[in-house]
PDB file of N, CA and C in Angstrom:
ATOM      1  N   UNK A   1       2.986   6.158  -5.260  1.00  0.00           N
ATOM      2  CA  UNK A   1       2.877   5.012  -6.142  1.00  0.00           C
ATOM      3  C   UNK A   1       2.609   3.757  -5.336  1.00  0.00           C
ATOM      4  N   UNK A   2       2.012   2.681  -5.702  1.00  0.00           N
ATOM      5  CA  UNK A   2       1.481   1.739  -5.328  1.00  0.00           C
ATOM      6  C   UNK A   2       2.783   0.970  -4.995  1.00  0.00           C
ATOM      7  N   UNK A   3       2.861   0.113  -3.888  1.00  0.00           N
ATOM      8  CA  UNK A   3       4.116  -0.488  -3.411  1.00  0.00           C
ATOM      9  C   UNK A   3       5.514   0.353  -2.593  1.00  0.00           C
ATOM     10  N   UNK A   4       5.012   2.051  -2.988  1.00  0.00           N
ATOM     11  CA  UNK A   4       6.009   2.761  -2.187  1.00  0.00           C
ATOM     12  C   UNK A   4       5.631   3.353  -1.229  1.00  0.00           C
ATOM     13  N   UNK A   5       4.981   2.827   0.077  1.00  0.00           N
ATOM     14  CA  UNK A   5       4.260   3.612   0.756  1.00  0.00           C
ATOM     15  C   UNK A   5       5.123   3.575   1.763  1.00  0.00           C
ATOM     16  N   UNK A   6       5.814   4.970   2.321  1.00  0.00           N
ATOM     17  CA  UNK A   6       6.633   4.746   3.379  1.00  0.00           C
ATOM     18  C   UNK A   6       5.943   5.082   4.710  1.00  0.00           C
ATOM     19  N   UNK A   7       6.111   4.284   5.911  1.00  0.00           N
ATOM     20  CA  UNK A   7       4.728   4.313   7.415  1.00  0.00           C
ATOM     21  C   UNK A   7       5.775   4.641   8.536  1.00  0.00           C
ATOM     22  N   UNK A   8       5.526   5.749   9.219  1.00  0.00           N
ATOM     23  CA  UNK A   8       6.366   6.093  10.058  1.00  0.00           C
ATOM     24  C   UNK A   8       5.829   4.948  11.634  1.00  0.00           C
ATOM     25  N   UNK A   9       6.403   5.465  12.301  1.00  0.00           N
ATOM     26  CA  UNK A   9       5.863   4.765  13.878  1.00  0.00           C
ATOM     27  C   UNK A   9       4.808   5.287  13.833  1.00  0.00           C
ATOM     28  N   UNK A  10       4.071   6.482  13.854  1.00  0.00           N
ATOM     29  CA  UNK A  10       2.854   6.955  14.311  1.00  0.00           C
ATOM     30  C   UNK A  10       1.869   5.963  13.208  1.00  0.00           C
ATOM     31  N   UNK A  11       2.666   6.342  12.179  1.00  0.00           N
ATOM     32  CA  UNK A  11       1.238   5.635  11.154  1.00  0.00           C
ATOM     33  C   UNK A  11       0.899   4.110  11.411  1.00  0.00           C
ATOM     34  N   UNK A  12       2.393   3.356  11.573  1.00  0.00           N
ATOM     35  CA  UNK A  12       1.953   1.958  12.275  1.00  0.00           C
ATOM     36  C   UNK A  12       1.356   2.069  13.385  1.00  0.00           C
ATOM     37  N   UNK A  13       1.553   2.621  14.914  1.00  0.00           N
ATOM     38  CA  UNK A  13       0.621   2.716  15.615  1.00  0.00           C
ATOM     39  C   UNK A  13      -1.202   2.745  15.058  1.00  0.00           C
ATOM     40  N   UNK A  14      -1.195   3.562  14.690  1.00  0.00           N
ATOM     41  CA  UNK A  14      -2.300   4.020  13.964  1.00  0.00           C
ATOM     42  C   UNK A  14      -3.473   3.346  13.135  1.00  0.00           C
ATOM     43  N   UNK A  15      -2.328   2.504  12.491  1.00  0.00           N
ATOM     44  CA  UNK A  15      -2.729   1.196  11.509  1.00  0.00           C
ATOM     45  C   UNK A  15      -3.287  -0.115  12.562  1.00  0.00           C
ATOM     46  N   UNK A  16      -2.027  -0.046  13.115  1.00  0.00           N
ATOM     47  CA  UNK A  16      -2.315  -1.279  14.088  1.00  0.00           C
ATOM     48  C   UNK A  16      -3.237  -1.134  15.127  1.00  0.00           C
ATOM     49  N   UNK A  17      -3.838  -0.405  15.727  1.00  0.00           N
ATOM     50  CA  UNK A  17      -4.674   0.380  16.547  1.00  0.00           C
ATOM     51  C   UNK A  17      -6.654  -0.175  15.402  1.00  0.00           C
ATOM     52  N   UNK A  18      -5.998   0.647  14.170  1.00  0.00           N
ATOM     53  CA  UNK A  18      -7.363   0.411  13.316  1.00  0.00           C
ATOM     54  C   UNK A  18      -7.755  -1.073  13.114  1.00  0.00           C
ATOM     55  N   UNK A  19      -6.628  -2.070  13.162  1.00  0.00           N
ATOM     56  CA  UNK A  19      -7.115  -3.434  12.371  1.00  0.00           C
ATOM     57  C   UNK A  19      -6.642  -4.406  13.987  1.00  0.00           C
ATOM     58  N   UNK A  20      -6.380  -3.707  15.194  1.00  0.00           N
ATOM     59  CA  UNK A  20      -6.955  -4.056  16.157  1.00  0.00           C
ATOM     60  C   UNK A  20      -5.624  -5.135  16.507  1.00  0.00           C
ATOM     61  N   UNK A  21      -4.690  -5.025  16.383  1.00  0.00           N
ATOM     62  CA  UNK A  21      -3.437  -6.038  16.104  1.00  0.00           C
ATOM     63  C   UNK A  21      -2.287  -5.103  16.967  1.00  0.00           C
ATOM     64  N   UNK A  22      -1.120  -5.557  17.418  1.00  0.00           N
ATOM     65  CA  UNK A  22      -0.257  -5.032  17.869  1.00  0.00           C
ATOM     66  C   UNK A  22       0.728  -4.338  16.879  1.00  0.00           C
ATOM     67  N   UNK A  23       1.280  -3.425  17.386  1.00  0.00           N
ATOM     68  CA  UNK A  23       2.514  -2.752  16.354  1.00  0.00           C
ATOM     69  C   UNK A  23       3.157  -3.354  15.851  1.00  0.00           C
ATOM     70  N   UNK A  24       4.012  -4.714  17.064  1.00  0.00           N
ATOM     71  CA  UNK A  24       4.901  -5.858  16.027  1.00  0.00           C
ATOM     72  C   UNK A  24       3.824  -6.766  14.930  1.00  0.00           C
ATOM     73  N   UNK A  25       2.807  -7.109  15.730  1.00  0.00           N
ATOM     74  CA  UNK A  25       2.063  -8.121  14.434  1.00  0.00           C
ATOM     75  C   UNK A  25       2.069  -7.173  13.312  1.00  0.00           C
ATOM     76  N   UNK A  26       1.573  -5.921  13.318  1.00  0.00           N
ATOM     77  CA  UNK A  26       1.621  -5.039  11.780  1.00  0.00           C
ATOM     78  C   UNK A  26       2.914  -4.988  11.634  1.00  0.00           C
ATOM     79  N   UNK A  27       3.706  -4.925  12.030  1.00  0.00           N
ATOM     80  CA  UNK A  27       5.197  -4.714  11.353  1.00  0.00           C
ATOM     81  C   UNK A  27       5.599  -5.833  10.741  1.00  0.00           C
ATOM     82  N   UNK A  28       5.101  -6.911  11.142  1.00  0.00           N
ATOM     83  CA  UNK A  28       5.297  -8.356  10.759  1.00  0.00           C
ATOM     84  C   UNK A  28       5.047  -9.044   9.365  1.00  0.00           C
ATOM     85  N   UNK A  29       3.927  -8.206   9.791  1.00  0.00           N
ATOM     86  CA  UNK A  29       2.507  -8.645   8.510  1.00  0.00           C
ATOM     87  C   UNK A  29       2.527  -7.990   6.766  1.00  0.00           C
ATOM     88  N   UNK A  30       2.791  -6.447   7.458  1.00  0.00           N
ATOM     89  CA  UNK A  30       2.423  -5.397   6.630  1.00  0.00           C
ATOM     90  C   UNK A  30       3.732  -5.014   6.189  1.00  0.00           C
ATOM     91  N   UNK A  31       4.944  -4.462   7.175  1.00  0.00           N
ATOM     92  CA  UNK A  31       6.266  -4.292   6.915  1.00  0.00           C
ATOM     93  C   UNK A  31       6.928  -4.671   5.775  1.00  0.00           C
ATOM     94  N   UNK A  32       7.587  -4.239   4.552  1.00  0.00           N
ATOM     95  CA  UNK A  32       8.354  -5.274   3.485  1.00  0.00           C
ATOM     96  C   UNK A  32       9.828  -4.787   4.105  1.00  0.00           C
ATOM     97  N   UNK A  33      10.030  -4.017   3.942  1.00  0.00           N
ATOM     98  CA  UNK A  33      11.687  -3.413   4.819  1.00  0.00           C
ATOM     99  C   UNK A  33      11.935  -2.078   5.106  1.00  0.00           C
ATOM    100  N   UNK A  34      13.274  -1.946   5.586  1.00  0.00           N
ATOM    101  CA  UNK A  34      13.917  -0.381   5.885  1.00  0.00           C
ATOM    102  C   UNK A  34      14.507  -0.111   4.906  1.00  0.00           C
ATOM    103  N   UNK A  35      14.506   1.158   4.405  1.00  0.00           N
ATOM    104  CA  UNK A  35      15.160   1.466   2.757  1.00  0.00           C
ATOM    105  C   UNK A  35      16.407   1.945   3.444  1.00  0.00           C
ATOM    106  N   UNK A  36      17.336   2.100   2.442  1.00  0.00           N
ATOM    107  CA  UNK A  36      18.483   2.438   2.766  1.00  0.00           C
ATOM    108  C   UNK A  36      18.755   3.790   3.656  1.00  0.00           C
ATOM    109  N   UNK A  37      17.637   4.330   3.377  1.00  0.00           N
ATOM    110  CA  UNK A  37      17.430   5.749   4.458  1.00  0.00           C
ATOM    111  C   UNK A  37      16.811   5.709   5.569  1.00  0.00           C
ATOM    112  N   UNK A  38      16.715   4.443   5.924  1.00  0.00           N
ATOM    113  CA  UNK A  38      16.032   3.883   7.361  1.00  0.00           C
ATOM    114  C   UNK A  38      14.632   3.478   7.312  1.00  0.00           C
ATOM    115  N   UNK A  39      13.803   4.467   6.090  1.00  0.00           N
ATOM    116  CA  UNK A  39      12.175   4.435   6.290  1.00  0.00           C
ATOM    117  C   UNK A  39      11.475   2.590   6.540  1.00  0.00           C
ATOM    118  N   UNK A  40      10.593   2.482   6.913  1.00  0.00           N
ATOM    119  CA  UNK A  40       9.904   1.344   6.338  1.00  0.00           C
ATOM    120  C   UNK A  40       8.835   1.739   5.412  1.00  0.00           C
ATOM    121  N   UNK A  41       8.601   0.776   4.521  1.00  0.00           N
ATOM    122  CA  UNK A  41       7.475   1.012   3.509  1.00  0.00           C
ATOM    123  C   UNK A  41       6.538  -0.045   3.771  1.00  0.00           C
ATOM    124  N   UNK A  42       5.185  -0.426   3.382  1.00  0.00           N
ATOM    125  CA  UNK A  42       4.328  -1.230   3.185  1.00  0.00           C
ATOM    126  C   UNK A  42       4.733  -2.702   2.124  1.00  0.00           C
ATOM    127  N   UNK A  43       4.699  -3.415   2.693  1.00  0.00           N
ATOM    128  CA  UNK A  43       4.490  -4.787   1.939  1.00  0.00           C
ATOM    129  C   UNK A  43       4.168  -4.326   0.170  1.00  0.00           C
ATOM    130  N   UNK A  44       5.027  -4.888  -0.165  1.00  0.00           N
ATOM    131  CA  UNK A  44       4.792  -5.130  -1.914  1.00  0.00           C
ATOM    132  C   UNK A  44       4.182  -6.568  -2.204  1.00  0.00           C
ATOM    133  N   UNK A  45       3.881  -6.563  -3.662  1.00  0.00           N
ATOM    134  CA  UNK A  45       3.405  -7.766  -4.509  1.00  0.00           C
ATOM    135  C   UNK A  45       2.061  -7.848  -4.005  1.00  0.00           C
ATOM    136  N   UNK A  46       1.295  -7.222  -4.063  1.00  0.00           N
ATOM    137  CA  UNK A  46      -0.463  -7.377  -4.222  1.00  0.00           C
ATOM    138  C   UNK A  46      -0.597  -7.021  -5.044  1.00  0.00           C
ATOM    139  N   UNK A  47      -1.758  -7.333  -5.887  1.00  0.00           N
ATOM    140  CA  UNK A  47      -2.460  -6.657  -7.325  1.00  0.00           C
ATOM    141  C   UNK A  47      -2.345  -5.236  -7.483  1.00  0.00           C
ATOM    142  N   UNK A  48      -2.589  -4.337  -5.772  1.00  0.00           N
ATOM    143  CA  UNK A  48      -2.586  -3.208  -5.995  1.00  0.00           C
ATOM    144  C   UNK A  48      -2.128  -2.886  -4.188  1.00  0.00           C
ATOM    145  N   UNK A  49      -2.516  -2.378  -3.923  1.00  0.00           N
ATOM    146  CA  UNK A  49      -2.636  -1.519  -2.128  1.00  0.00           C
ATOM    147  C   UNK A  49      -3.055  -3.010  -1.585  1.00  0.00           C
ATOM    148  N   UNK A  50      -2.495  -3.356  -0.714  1.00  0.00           N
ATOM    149  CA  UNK A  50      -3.205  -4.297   0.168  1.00  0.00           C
ATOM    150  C   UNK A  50      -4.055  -4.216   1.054  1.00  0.00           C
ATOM    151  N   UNK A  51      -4.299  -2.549   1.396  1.00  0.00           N
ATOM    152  CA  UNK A  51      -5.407  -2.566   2.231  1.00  0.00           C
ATOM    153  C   UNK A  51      -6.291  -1.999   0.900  1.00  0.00           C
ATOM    154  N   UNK A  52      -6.704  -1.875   0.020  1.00  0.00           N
ATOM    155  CA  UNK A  52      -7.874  -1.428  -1.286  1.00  0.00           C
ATOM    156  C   UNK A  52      -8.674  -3.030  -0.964  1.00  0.00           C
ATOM    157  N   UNK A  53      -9.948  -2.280  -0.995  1.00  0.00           N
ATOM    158  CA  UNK A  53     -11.235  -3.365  -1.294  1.00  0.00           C
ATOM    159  C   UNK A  53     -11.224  -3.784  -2.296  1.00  0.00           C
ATOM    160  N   UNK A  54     -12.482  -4.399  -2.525  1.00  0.00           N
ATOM    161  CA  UNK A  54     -12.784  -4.863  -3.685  1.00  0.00           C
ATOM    162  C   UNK A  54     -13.459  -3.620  -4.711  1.00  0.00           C
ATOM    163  N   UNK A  55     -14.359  -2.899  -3.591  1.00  0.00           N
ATOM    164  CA  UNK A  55     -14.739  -1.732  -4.693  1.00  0.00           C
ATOM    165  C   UNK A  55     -13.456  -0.818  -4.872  1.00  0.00           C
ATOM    166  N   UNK A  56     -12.834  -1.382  -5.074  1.00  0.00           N
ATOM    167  CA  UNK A  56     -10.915  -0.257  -4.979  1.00  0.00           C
ATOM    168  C   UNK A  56     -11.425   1.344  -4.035  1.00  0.00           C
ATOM    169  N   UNK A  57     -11.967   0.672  -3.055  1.00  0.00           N
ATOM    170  CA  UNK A  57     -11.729   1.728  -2.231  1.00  0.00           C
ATOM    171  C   UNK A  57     -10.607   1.532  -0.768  1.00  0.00           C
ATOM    172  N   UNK A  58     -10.022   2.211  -0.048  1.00  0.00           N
ATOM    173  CA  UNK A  58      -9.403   2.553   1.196  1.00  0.00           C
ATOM    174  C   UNK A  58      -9.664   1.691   2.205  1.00  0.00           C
ATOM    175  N   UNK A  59      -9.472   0.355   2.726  1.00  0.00           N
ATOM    176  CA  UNK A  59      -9.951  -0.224   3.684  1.00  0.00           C
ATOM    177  C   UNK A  59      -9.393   0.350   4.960  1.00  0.00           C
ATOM    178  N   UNK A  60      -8.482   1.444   5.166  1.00  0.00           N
ATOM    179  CA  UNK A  60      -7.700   1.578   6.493  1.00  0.00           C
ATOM    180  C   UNK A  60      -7.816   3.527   6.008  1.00  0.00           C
ATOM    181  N   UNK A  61      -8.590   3.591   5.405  1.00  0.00           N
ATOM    182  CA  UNK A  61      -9.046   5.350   5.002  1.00  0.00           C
ATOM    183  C   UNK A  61      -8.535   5.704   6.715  1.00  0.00           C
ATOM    184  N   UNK A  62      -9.661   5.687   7.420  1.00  0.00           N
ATOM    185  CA  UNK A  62      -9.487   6.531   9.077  1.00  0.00           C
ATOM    186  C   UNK A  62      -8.259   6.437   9.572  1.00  0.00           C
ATOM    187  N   UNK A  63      -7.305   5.665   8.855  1.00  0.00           N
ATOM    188  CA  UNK A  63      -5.528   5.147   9.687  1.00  0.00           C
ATOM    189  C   UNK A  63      -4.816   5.130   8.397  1.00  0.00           C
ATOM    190  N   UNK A  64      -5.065   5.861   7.483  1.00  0.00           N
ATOM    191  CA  UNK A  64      -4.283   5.566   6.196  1.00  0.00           C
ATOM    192  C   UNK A  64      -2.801   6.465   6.564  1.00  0.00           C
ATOM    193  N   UNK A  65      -1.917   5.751   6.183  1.00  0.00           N
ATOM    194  CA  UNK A  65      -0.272   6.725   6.212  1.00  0.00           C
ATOM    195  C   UNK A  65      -0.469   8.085   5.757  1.00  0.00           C
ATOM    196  N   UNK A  66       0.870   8.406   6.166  1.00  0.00           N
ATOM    197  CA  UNK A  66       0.901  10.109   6.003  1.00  0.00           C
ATOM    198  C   UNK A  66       1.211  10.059   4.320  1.00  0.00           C
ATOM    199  N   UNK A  67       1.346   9.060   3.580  1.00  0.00           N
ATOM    200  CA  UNK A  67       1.707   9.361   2.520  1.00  0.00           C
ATOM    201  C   UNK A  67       0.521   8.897   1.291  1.00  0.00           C
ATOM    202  N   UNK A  68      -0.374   8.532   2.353  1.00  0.00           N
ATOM    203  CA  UNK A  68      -1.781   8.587   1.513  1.00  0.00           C
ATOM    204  C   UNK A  68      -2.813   9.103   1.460  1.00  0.00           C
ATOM    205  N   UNK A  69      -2.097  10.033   2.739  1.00  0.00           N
ATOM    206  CA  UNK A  69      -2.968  11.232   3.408  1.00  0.00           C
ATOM    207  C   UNK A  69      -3.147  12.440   1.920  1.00  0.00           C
ATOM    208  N   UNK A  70      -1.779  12.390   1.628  1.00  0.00           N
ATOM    209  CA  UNK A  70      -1.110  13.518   0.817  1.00  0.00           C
ATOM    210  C   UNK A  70      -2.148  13.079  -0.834  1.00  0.00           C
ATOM    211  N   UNK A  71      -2.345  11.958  -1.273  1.00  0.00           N
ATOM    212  CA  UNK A  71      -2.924  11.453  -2.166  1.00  0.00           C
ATOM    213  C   UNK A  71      -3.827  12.200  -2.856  1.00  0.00           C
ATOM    214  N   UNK A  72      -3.990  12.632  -3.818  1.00  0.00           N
ATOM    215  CA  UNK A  72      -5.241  13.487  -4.264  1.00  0.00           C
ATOM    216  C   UNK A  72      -6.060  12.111  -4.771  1.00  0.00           C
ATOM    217  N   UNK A  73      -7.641  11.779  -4.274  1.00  0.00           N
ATOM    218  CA  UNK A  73      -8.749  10.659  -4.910  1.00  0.00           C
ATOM    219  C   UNK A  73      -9.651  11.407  -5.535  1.00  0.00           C
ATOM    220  N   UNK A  74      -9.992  10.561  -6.093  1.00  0.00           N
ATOM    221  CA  UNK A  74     -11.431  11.295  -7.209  1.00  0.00           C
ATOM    222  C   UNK A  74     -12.372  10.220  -6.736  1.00  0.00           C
ATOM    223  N   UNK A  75     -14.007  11.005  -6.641  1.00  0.00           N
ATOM    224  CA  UNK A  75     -14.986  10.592  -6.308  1.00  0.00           C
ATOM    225  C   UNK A  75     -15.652   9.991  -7.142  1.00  0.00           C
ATOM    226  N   UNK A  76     -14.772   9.580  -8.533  1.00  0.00           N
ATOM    227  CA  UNK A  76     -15.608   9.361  -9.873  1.00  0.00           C
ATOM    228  C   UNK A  76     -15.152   8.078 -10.336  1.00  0.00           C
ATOM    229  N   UNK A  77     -15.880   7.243 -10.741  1.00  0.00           N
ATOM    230  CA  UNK A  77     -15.426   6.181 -11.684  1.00  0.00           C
ATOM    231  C   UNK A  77     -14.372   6.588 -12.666  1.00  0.00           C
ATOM    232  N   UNK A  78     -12.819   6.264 -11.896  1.00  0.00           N
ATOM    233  CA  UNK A  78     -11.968   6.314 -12.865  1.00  0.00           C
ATOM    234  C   UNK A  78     -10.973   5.026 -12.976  1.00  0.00           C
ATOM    235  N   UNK A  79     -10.334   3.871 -13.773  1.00  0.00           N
ATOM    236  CA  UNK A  79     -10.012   3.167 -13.659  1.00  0.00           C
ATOM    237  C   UNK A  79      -8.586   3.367 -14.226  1.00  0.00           C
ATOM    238  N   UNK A  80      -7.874   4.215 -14.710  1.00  0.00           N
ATOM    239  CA  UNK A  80      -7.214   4.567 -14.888  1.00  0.00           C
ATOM    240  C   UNK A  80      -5.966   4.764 -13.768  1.00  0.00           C
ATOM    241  N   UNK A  81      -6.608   5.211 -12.858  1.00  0.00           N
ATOM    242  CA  UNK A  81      -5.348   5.156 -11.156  1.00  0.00           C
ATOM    243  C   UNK A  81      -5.324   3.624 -11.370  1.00  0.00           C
ATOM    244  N   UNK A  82      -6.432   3.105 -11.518  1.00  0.00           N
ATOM    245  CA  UNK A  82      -6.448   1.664 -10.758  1.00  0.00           C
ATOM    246  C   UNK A  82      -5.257   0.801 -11.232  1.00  0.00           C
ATOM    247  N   UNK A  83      -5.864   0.656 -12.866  1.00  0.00           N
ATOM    248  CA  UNK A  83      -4.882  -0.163 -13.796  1.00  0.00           C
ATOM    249  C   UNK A  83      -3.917   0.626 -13.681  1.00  0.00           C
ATOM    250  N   UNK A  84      -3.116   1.835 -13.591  1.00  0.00           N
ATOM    251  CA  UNK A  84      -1.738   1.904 -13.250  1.00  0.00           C
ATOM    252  C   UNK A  84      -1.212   1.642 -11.882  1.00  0.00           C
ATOM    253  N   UNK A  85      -1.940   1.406 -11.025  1.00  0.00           N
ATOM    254  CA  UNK A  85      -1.501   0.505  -9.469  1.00  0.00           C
ATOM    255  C   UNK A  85      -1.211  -1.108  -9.936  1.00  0.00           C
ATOM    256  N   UNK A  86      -1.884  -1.272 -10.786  1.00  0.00           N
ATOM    257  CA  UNK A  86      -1.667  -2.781 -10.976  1.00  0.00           C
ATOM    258  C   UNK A  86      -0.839  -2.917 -11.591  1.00  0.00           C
ATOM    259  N   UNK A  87      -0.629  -2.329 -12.485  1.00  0.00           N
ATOM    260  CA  UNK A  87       0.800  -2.143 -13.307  1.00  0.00           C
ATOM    261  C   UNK A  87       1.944  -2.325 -12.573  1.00  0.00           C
ATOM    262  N   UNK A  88       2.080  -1.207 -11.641  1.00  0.00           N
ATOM    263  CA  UNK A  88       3.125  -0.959 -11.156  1.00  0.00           C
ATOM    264  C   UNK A  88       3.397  -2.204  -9.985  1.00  0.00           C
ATOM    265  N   UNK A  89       2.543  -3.320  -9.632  1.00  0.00           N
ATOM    266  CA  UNK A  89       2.440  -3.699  -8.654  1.00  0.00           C
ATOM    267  C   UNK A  89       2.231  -5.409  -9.575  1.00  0.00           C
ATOM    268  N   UNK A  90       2.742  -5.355 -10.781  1.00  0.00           N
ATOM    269  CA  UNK A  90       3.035  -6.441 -11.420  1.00  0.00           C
ATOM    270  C   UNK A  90       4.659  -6.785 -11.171  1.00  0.00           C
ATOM    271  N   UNK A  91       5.039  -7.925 -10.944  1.00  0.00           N
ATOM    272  CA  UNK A  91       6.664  -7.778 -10.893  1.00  0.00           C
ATOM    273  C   UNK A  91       7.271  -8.759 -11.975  1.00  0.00           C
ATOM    274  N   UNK A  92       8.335  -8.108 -12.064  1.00  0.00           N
ATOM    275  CA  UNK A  92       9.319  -7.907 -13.298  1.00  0.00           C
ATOM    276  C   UNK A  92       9.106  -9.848 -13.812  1.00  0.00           C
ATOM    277  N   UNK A  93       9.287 -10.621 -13.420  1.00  0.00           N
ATOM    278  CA  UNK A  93       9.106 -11.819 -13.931  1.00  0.00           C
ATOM    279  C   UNK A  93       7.973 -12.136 -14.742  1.00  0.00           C
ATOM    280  N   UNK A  94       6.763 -11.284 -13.819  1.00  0.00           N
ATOM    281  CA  UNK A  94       5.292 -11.872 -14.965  1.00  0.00           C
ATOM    282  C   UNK A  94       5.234 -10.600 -16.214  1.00  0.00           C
ATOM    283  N   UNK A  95       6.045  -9.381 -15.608  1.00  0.00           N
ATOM    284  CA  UNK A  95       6.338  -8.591 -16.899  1.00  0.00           C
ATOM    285  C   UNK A  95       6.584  -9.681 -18.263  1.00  0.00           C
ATOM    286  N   UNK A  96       8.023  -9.876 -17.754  1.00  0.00           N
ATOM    287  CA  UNK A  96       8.524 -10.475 -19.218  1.00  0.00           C
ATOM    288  C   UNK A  96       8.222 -11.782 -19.469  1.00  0.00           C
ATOM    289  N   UNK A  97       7.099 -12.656 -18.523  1.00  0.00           N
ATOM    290  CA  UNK A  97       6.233 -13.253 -19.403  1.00  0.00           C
ATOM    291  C   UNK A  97       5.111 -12.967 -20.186  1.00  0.00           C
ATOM    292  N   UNK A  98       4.811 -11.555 -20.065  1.00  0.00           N
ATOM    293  CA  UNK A  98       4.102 -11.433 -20.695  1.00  0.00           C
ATOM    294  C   UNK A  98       4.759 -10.771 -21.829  1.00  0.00           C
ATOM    295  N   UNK A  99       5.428 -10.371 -22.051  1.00  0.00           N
ATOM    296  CA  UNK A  99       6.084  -9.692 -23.424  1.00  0.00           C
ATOM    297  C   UNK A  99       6.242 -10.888 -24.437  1.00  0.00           C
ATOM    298  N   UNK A 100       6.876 -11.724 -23.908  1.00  0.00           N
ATOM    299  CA  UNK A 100       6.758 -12.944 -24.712  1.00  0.00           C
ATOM    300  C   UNK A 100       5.316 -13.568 -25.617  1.00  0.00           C
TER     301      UNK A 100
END
């Protein structure tokens, strides 16, 4: 799910290696925290993936985490993943302005 992406050391290496930056600057940058089970996950509150283009494709595809590795994509115009990334990657305040 969009906002739960958990990045081990290898995958930050990996990441940080691809966008040419040090491990701490990506941990810095990209990092949101350690979950209570130690993991780190990827930065929340973007529209969707913070590394997704504009054509909502993979900007870090060749260094993508092990947990986007696992991802099944479709090669097809589907907008359906999309708008539920955005969904999920709306937070709870502009939710319930918008219910209103």
């Amino acid at each position: 799910m969009a906002g739960y992406v958990r990045v081990s050391r290898d995958d930050m290496r990996r990441l940080a290696k691809h966008l040419k930056i040090s491990v701490a600057d990506f941990e810095k940058r990209h990092v949101v925290e350690v979950t209570n089970q130690g993991e780190k996950r990827i930065k929340e509150g973007f529209k969707t993936c913070q590394f997704l283009t504009e054509d909502h494709r993979c900007g870090v595809y060749e260094a993508r985490p092990h947990d986007c590795r696992g991802y099944v994509c479709w090669n097809q115009p589907d907008e359906t993943v999309y708008g539920y990334a955005v969904f999920l990657q709306t937070g709870v305040t502009k939710l319930r302005e918008h219910e209103k």
